[in-house]
Protein backbone atom coordinates (compact mmCIF):
# COMPACT_ATOMS: atom_id res chain seq x y z
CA UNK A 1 25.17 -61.01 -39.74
CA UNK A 2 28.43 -62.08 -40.38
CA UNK A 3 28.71 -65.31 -38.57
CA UNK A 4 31.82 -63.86 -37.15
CA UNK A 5 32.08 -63.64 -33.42
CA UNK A 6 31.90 -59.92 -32.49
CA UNK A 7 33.01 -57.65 -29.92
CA UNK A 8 29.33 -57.70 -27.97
CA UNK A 9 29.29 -58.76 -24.88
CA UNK A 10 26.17 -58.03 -23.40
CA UNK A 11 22.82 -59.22 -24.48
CA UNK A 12 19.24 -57.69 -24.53
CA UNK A 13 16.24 -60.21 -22.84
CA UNK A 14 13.41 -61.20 -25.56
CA UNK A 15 9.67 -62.00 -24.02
CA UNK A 16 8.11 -64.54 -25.39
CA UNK A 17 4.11 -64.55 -26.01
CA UNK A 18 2.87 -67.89 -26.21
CA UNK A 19 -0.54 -67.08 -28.74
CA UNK A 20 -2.22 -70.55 -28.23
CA UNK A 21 -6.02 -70.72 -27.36
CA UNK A 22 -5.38 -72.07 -23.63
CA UNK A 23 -2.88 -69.06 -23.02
CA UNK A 24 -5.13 -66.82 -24.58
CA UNK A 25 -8.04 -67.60 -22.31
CA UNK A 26 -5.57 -67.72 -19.46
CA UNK A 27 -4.24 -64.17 -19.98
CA UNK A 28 -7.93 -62.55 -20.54
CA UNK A 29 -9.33 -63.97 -17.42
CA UNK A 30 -6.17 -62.24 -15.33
CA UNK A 31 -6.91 -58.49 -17.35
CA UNK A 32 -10.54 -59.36 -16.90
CA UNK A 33 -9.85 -60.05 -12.99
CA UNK A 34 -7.60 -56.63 -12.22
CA UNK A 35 -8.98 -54.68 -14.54
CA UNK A 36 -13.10 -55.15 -13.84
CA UNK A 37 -13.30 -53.48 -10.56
CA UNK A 38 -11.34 -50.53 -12.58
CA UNK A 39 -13.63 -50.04 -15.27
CA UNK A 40 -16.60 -50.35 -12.92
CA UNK A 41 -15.34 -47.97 -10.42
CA UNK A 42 -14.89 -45.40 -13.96
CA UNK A 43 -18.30 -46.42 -14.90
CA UNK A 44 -20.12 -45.26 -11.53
CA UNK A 45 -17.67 -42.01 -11.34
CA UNK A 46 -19.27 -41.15 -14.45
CA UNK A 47 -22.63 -41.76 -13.54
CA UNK A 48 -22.81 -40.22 -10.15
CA UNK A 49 -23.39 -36.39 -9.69
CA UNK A 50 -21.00 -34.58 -7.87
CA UNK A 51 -21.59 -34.58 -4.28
CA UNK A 52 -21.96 -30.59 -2.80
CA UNK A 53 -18.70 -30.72 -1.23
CA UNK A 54 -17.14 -31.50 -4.33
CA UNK A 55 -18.96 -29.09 -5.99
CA UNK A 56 -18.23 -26.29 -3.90
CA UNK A 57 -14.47 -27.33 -3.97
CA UNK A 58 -14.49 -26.47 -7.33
CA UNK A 59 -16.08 -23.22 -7.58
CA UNK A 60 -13.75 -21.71 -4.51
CA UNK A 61 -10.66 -22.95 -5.85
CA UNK A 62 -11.42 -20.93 -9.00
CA UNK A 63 -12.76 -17.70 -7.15
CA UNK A 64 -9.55 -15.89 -6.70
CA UNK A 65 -7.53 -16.87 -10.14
CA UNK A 66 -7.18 -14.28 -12.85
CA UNK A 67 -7.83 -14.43 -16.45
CA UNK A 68 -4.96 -14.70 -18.74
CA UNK A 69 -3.64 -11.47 -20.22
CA UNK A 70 -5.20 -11.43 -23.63
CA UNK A 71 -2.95 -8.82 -25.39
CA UNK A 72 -1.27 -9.78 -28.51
CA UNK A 73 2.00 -11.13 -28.78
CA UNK A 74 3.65 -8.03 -30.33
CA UNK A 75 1.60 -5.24 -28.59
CA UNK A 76 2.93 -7.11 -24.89
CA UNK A 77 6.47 -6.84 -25.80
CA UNK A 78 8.01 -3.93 -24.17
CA UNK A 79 10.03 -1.32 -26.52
CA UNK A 80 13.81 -0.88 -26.16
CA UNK A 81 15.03 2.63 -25.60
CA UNK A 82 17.78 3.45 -27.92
């Protein structure tokens, strides 16, 4: 800094976090409020078998797919004729 008044003439917005206990509290109770019917609807997805519709979903959507060509990198390359 200078103290010199420079050619700027925009300026960028600063958010201010107030870190008190009250606004603390405050601002856990919101995450905990949005965030609680998230983590519980994760926690039952994980816990819950697949149903047989998903299940078969997934092993027909894979039936027709091929493997990956599993030459080397130098042996796929085709030669140039000179």
């Amino acid at each position: 800094m200078t103290g010199k008044p420079g050619t700027q003439t925009w300026y960028e917005s600063v958010h201010v976090t107030c870190r008190s206990p009250e606004s603390e509290a405050a601002r856990k109770a919101e995450n905990e409020r949005i965030y609680a019917p998230r983590r519980e609807r994760a926690e039952k997805a994980n816990t819950e078998p697949a149903t047989p519709v998903q299940a078969g979903g997934r092993a027909g959507s894979t039936a027709g797919t091929r493997q990956p060509n599993q030459r080397g990198k130098q042996e796929g390359r085709r030669r140039r004729h000179t």
